[in-house]
N, C-alpha and C. Protein backbone atom coordinates (compact mmCIF):
# COMPACT_ATOMS: atom_id res chain seq x y z
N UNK A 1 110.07 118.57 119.61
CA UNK A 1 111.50 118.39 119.44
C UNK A 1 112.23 119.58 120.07
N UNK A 2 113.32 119.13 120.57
CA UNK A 2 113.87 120.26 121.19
C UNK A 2 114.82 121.41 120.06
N UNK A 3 114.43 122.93 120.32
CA UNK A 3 115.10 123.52 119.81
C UNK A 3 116.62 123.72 120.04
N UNK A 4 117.48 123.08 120.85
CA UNK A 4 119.30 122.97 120.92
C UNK A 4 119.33 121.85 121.97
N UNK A 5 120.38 121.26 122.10
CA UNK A 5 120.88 120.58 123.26
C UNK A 5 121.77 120.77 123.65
N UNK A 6 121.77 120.16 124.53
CA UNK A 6 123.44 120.96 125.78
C UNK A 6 123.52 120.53 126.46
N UNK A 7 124.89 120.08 127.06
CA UNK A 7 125.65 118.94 127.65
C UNK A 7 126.14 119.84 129.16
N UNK A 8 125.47 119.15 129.87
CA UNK A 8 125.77 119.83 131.29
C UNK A 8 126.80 119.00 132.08
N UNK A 9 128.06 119.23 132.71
CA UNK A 9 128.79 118.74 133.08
C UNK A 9 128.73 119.19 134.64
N UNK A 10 128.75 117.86 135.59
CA UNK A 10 128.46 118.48 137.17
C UNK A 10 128.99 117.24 137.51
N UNK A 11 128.56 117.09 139.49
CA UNK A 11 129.62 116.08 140.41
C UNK A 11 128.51 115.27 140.44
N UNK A 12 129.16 114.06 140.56
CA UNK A 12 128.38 113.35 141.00
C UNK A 12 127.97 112.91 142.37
N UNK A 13 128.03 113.52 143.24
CA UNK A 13 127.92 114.39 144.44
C UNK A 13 126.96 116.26 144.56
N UNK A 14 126.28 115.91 145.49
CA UNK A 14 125.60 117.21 145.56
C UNK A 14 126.20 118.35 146.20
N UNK A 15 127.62 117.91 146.97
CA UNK A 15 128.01 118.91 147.39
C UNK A 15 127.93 119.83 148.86
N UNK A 16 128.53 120.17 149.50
CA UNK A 16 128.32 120.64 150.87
C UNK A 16 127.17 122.30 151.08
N UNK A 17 127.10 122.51 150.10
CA UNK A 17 125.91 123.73 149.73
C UNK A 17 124.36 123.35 149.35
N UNK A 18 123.32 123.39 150.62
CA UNK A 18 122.18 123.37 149.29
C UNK A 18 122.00 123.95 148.28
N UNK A 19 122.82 125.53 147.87
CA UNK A 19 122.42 125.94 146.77
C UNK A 19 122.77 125.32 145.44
N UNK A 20 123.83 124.35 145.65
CA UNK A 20 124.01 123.24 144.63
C UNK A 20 122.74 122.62 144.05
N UNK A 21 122.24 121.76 144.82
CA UNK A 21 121.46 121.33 144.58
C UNK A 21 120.10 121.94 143.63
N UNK A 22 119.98 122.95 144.60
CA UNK A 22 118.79 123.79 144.19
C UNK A 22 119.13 124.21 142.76
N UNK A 23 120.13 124.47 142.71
CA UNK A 23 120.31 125.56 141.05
C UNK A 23 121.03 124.11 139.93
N UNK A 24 121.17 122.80 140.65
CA UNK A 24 120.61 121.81 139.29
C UNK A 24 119.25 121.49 138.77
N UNK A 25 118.37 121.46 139.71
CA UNK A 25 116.87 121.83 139.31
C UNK A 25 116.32 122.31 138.49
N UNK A 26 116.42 124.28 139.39
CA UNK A 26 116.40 125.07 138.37
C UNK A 26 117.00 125.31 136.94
N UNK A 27 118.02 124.94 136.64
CA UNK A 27 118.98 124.46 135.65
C UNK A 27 118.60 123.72 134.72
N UNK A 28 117.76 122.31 134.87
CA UNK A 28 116.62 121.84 134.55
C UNK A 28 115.86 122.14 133.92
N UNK A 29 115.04 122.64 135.11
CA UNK A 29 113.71 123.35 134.50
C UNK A 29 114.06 124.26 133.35
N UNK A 30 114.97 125.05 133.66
CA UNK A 30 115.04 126.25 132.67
C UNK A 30 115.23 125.39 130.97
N UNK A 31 116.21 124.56 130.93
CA UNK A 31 116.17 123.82 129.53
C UNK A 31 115.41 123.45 129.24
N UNK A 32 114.21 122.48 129.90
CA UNK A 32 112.97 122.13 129.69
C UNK A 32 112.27 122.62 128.96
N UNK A 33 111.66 123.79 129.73
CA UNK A 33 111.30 124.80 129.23
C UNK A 33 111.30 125.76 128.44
N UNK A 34 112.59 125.77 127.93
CA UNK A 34 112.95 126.41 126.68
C UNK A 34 113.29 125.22 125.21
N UNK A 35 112.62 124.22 125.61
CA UNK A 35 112.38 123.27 124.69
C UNK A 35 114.20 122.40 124.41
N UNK A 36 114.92 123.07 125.55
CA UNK A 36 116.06 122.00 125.19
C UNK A 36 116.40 120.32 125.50
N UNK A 37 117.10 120.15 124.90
CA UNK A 37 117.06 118.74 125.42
C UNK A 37 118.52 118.60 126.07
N UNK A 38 118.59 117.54 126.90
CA UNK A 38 119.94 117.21 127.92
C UNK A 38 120.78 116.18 127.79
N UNK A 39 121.93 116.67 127.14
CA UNK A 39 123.39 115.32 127.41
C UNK A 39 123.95 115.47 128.65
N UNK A 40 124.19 114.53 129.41
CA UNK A 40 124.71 114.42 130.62
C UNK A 40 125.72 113.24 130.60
N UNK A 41 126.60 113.54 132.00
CA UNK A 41 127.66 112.18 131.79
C UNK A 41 126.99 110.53 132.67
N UNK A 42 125.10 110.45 132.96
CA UNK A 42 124.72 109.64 132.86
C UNK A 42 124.31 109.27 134.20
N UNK A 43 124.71 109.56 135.26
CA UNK A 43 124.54 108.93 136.65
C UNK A 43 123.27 109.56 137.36
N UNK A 44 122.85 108.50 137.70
CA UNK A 44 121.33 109.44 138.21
C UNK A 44 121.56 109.97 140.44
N UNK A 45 123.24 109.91 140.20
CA UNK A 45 123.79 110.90 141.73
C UNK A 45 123.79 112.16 141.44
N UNK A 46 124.11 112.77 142.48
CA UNK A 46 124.58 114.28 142.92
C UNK A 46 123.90 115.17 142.00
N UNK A 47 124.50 116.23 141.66
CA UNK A 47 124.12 117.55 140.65
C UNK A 47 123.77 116.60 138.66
N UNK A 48 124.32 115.47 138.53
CA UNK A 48 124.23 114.93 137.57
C UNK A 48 122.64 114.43 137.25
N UNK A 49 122.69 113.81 138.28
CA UNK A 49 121.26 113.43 138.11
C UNK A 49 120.18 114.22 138.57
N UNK A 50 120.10 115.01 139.48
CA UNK A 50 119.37 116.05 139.72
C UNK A 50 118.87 117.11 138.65
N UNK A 51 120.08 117.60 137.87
CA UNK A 51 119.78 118.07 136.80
C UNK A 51 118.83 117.48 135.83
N UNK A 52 119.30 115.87 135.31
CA UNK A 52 118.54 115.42 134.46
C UNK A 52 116.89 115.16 135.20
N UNK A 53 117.10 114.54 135.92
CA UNK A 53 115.68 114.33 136.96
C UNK A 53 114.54 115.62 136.82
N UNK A 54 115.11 116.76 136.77
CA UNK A 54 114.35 118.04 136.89
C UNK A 54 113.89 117.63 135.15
N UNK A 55 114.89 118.16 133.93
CA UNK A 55 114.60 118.31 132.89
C UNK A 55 113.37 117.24 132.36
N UNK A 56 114.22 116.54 133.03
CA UNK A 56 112.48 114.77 132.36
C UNK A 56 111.15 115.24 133.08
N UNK A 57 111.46 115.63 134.46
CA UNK A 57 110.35 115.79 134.95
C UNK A 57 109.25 116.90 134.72
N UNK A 58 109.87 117.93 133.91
CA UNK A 58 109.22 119.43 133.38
C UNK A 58 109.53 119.10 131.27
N UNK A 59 109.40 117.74 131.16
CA UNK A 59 108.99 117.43 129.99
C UNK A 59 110.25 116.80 128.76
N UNK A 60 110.86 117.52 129.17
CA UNK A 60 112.33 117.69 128.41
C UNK A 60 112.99 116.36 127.99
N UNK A 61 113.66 116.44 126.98
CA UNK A 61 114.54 114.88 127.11
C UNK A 61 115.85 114.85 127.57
N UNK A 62 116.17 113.39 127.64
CA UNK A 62 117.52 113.50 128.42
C UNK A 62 117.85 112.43 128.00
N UNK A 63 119.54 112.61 127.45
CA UNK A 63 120.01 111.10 127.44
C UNK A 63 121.47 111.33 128.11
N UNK A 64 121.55 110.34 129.24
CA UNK A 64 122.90 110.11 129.67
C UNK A 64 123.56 109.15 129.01
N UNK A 65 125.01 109.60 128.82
CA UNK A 65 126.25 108.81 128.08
C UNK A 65 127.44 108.14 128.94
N UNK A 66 126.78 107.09 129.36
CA UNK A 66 127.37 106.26 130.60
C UNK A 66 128.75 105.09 129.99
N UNK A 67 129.58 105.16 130.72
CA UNK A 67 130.92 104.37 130.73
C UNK A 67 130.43 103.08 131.02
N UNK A 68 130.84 102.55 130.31
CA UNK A 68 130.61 100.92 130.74
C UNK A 68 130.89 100.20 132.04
N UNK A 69 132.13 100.78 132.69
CA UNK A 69 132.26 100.86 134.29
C UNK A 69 131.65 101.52 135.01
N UNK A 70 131.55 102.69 134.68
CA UNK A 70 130.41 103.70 135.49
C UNK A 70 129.40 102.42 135.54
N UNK A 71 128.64 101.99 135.18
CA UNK A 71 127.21 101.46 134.28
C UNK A 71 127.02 100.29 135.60
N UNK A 72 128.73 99.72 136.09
CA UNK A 72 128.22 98.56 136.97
C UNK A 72 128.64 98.90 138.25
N UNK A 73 128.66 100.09 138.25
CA UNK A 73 128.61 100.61 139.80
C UNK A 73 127.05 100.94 140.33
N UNK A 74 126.94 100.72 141.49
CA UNK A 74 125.76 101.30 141.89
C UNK A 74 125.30 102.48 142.30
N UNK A 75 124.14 102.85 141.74
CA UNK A 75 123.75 104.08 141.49
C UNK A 75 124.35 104.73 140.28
N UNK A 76 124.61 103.84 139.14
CA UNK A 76 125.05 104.88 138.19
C UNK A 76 124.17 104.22 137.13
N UNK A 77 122.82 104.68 137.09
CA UNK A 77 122.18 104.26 136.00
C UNK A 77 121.41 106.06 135.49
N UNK A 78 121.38 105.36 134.07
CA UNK A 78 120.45 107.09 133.51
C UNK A 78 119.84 107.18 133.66
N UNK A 79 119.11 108.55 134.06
CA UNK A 79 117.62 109.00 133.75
C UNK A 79 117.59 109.39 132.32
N UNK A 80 116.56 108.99 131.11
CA UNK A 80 116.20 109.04 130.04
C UNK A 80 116.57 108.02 129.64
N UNK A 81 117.07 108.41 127.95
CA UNK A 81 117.72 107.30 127.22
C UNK A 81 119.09 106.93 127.87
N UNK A 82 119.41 106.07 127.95
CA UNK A 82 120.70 105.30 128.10
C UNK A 82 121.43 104.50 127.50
N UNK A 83 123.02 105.52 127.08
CA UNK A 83 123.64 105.08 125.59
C UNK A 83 125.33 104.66 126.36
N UNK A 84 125.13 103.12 126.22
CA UNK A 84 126.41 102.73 127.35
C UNK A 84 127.76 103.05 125.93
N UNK A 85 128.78 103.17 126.39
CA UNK A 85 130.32 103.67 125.86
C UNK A 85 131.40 103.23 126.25
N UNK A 86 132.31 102.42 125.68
CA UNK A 86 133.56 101.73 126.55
C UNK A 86 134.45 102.45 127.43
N UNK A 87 134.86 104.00 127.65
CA UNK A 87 135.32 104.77 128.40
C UNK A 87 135.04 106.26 128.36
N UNK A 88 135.29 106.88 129.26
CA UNK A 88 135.42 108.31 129.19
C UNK A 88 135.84 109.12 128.11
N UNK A 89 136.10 108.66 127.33
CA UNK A 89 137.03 109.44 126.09
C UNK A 89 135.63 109.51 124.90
N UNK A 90 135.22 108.47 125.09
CA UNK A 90 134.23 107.68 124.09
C UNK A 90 133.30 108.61 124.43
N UNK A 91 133.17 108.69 125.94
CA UNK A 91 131.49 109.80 126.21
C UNK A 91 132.01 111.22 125.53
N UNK A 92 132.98 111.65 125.99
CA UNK A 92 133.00 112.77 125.49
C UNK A 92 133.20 113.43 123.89
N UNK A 93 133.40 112.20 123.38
CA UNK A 93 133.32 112.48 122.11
C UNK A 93 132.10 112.54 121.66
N UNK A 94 130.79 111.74 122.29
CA UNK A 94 129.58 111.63 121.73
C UNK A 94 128.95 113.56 122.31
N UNK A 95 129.44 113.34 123.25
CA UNK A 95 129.06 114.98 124.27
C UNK A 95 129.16 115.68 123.12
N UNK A 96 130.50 115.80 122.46
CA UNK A 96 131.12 116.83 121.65
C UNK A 96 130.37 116.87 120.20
N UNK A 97 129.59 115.39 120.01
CA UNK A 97 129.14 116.16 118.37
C UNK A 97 127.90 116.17 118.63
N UNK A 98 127.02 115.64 120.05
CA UNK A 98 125.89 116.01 119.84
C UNK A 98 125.39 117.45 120.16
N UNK A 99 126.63 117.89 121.01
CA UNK A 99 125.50 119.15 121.57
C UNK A 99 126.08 120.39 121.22
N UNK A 100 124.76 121.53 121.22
CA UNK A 100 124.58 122.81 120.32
C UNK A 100 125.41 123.80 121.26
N UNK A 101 125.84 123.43 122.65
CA UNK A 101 125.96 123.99 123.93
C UNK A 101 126.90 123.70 125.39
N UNK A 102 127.67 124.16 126.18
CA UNK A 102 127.99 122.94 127.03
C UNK A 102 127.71 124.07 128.84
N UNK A 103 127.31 123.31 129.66
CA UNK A 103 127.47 124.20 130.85
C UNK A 103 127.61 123.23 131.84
N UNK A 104 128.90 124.10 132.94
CA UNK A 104 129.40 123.40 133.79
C UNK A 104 128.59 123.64 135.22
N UNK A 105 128.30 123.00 136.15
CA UNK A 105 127.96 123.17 137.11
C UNK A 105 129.12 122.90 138.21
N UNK A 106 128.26 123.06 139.27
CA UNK A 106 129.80 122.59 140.49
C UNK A 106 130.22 121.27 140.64
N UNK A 107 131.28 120.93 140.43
CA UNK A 107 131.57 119.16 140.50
C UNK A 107 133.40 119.44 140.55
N UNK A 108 133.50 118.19 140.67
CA UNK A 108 135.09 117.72 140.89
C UNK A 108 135.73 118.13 139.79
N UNK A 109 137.00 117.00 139.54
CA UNK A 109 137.99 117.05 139.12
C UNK A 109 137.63 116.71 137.32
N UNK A 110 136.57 115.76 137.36
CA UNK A 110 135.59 115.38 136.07
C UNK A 110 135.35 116.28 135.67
N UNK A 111 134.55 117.50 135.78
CA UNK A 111 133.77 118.49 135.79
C UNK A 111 134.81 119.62 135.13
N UNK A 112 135.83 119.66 135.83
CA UNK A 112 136.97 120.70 135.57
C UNK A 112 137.79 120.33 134.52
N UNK A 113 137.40 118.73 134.33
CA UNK A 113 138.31 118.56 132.89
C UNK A 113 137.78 118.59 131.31
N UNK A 114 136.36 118.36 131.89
CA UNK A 114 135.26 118.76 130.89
C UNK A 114 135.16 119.79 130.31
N UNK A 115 134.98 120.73 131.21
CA UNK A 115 134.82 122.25 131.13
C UNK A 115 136.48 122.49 130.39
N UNK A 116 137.27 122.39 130.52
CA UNK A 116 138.52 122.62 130.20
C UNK A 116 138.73 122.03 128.37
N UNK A 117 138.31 120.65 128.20
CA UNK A 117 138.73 120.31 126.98
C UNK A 117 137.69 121.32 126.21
N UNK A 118 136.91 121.43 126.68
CA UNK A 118 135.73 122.33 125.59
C UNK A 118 136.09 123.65 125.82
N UNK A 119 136.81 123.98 126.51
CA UNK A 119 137.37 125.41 126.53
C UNK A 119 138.24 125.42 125.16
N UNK A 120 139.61 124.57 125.61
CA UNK A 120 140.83 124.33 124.38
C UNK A 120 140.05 124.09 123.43
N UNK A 121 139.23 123.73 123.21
CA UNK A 121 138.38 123.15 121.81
C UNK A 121 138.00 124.31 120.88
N UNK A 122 137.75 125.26 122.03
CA UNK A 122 136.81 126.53 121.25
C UNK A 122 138.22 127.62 120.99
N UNK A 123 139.12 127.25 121.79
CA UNK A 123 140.15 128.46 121.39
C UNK A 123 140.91 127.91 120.28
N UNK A 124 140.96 126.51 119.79
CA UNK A 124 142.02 126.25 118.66
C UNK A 124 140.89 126.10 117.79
N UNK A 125 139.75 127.14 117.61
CA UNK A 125 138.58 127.10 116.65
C UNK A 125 138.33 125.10 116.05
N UNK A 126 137.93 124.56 117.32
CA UNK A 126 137.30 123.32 116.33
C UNK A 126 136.33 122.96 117.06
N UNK A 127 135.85 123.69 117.62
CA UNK A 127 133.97 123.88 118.19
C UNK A 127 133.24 125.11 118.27
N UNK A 128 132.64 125.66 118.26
CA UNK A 128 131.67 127.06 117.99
C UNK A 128 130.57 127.16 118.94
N UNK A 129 130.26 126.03 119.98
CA UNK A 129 129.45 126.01 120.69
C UNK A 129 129.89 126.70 121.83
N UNK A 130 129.08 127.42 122.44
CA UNK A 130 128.93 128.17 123.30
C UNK A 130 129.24 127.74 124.93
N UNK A 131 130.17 128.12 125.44
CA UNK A 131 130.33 127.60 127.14
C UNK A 131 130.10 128.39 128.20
N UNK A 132 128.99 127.43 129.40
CA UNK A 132 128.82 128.56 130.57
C UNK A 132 129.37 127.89 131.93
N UNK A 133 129.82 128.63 132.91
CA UNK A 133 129.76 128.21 134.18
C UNK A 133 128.82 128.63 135.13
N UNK A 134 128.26 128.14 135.49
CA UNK A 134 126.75 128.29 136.67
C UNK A 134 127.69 128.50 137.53
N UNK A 135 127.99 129.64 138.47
CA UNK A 135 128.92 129.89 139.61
C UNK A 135 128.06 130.57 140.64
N UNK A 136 127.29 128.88 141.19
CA UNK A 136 126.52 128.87 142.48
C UNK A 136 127.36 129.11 143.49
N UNK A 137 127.09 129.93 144.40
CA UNK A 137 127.30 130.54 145.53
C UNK A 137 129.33 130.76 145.73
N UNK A 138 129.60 131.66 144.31
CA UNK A 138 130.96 131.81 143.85
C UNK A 138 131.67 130.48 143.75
N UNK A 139 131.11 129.52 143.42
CA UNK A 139 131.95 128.17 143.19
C UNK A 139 133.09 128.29 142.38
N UNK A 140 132.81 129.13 141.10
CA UNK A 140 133.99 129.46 140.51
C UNK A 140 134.50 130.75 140.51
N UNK A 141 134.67 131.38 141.46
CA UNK A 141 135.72 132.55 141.57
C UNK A 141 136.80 132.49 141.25
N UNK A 142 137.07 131.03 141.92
CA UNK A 142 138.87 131.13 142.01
C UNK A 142 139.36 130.63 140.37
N UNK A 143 138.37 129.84 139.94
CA UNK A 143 138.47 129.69 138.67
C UNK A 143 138.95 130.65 137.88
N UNK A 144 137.76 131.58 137.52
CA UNK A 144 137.61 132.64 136.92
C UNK A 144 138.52 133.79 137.38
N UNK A 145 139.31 133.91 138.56
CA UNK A 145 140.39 134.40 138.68
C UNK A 145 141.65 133.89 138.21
N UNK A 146 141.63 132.23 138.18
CA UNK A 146 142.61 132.27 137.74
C UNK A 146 142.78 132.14 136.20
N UNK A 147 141.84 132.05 135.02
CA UNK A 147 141.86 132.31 133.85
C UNK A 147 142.25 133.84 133.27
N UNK A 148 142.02 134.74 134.50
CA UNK A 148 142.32 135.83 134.01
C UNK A 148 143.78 136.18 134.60
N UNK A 149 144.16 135.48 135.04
CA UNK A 149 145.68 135.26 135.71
C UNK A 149 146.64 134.95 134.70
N UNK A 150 146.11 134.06 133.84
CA UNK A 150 146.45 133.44 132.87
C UNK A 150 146.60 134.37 131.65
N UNK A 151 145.67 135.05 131.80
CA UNK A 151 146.02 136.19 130.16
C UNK A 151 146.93 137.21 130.65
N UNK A 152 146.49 137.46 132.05
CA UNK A 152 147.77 138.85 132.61
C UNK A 152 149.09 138.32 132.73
N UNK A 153 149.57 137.76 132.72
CA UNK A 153 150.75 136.57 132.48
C UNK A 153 151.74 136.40 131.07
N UNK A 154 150.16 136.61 130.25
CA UNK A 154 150.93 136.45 128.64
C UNK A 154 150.85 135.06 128.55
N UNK A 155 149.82 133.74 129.02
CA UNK A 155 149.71 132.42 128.53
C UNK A 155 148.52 132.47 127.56
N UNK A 156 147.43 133.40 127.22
CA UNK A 156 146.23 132.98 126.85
C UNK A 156 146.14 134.59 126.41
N UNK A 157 145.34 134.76 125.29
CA UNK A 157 144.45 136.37 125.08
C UNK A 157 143.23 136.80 125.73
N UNK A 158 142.90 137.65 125.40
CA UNK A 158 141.35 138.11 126.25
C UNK A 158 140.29 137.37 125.37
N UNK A 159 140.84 137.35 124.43
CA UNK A 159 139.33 136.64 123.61
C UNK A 159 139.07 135.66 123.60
N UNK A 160 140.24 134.65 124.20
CA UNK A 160 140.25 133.23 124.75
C UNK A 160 139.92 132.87 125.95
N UNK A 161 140.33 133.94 127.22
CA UNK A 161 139.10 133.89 128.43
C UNK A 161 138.08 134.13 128.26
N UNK A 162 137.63 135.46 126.46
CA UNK A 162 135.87 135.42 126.69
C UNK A 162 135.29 134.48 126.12
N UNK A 163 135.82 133.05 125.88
CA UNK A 163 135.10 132.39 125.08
C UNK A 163 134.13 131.54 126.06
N UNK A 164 134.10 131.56 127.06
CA UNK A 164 132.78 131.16 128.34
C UNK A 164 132.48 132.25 129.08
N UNK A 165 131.09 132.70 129.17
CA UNK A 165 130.33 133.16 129.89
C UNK A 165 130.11 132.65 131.48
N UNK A 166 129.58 133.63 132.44
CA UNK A 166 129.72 133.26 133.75
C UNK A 166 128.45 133.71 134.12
N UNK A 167 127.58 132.62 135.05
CA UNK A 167 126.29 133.45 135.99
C UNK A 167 126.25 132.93 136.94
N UNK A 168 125.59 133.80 138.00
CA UNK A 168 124.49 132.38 139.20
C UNK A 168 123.75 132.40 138.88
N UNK A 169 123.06 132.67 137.79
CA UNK A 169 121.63 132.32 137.56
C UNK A 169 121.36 131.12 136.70
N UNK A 170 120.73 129.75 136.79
CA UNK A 170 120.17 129.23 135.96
C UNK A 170 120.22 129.99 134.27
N UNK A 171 118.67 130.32 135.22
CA UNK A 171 117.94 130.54 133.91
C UNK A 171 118.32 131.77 132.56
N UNK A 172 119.08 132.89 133.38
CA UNK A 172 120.02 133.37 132.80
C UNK A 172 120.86 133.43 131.83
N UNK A 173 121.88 131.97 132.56
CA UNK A 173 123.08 131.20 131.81
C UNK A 173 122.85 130.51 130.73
N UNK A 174 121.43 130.12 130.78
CA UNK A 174 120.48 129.14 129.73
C UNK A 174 120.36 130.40 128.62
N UNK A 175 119.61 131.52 129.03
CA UNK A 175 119.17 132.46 127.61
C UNK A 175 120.45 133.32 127.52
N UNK A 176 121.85 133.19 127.87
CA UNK A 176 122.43 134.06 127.22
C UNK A 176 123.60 132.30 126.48
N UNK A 177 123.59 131.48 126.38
CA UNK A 177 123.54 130.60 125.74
C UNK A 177 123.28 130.33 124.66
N UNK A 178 121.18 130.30 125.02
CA UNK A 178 120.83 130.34 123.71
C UNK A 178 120.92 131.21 122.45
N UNK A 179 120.93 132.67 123.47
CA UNK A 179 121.20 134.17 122.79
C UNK A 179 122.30 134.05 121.68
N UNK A 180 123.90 133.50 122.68
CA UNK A 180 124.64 133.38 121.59
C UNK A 180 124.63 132.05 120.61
N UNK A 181 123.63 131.02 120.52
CA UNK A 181 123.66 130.59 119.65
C UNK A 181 123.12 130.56 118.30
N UNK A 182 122.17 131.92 118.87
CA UNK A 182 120.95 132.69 117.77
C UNK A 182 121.97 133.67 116.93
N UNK A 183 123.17 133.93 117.75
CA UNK A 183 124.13 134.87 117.13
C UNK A 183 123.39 136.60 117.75
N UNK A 184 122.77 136.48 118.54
CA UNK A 184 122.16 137.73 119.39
C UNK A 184 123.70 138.38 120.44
């Protein structure tokens, strides 16, 4: 059984970088291996499925939480279990009470809104789970510049930009994750 799970949010597209690619893998593996298990938003494309693909394949479980439209497009079927949902709102609510964890990878406009509601979530204290951004080959600089734009401004505090952690590393982003969910 896995010791936490955690909801990885990425494109469904791999992106104009191989290091995309490469560090959903590794990303993977690393949960695997640390006995986690994987919520995903279900599509077995881009960084989405790559991710899950790695984790099943180095043992791990995985269940994607697929939209019922997503579901009859092609190429949008899960790797693992597959738990269909009448819309986007619906997945992310299941995202939100199953998992111990959430980390964003590089992806669109999806990806950025994901990462975002679970941000607001954790600053109006009604989630405790821990958020990372994997910032493969500075994907999120401009991000992470502009959150801190945002507190120098007077819109947000410092303790509300530190409520997500930042790496390029996988495996890293995974144990300082788990770290803070040990309360380390």
């Amino acid at each position: 059984m896995a010791s936490y799970c955690f909801t990885v949010f990425a494109g469904s597209k791999v992106g104009v970088r191989p290091e995309y690619l490469t560090a959903a893998k590794e990303l993977g593996k690393a949960l695997a291996e640390r006995r986690c298990s994987l919520i995903y938003g279900g599509s077995s494309l881009g960084l989405l499925g790559a991710v899950a693909k790695s984790v099943e394949d180095h043992g791990g479980k995985v269940t994607g939480i697929l939209p019922k439209f997503f579901a009859e497009r092609e190429g949008h079927t899960a790797i693992g279990e597959e738990v269909l949902v009448e819309d986007l709102a619906a997945r992310k609510v299941i995202m939100l009470e199953k998992s111990d964890g959430f980390i964003a990878l590089p992806g669109g406009f999806g990806t950025l809104d994901e990462f975002f509601e679970v941000l607001v979530l954790r600053q109006l204290n009604q989630s405790k789970s821990p958020i990372g951004l994997l910032n493969v080959s500075n994907y999120y600089q401009h991000l992470t510049k502009l959150t801190d734009f945002v507190v120098d401004e007077g819109f947000a505090i410092q303790d509300h930009r530190n409520l997500f952690l930042v790496s390029d590393k996988p495996v890293q982003l995974v144990d300082m994750l788990i770290g803070n969910l040990k309360g380390n």
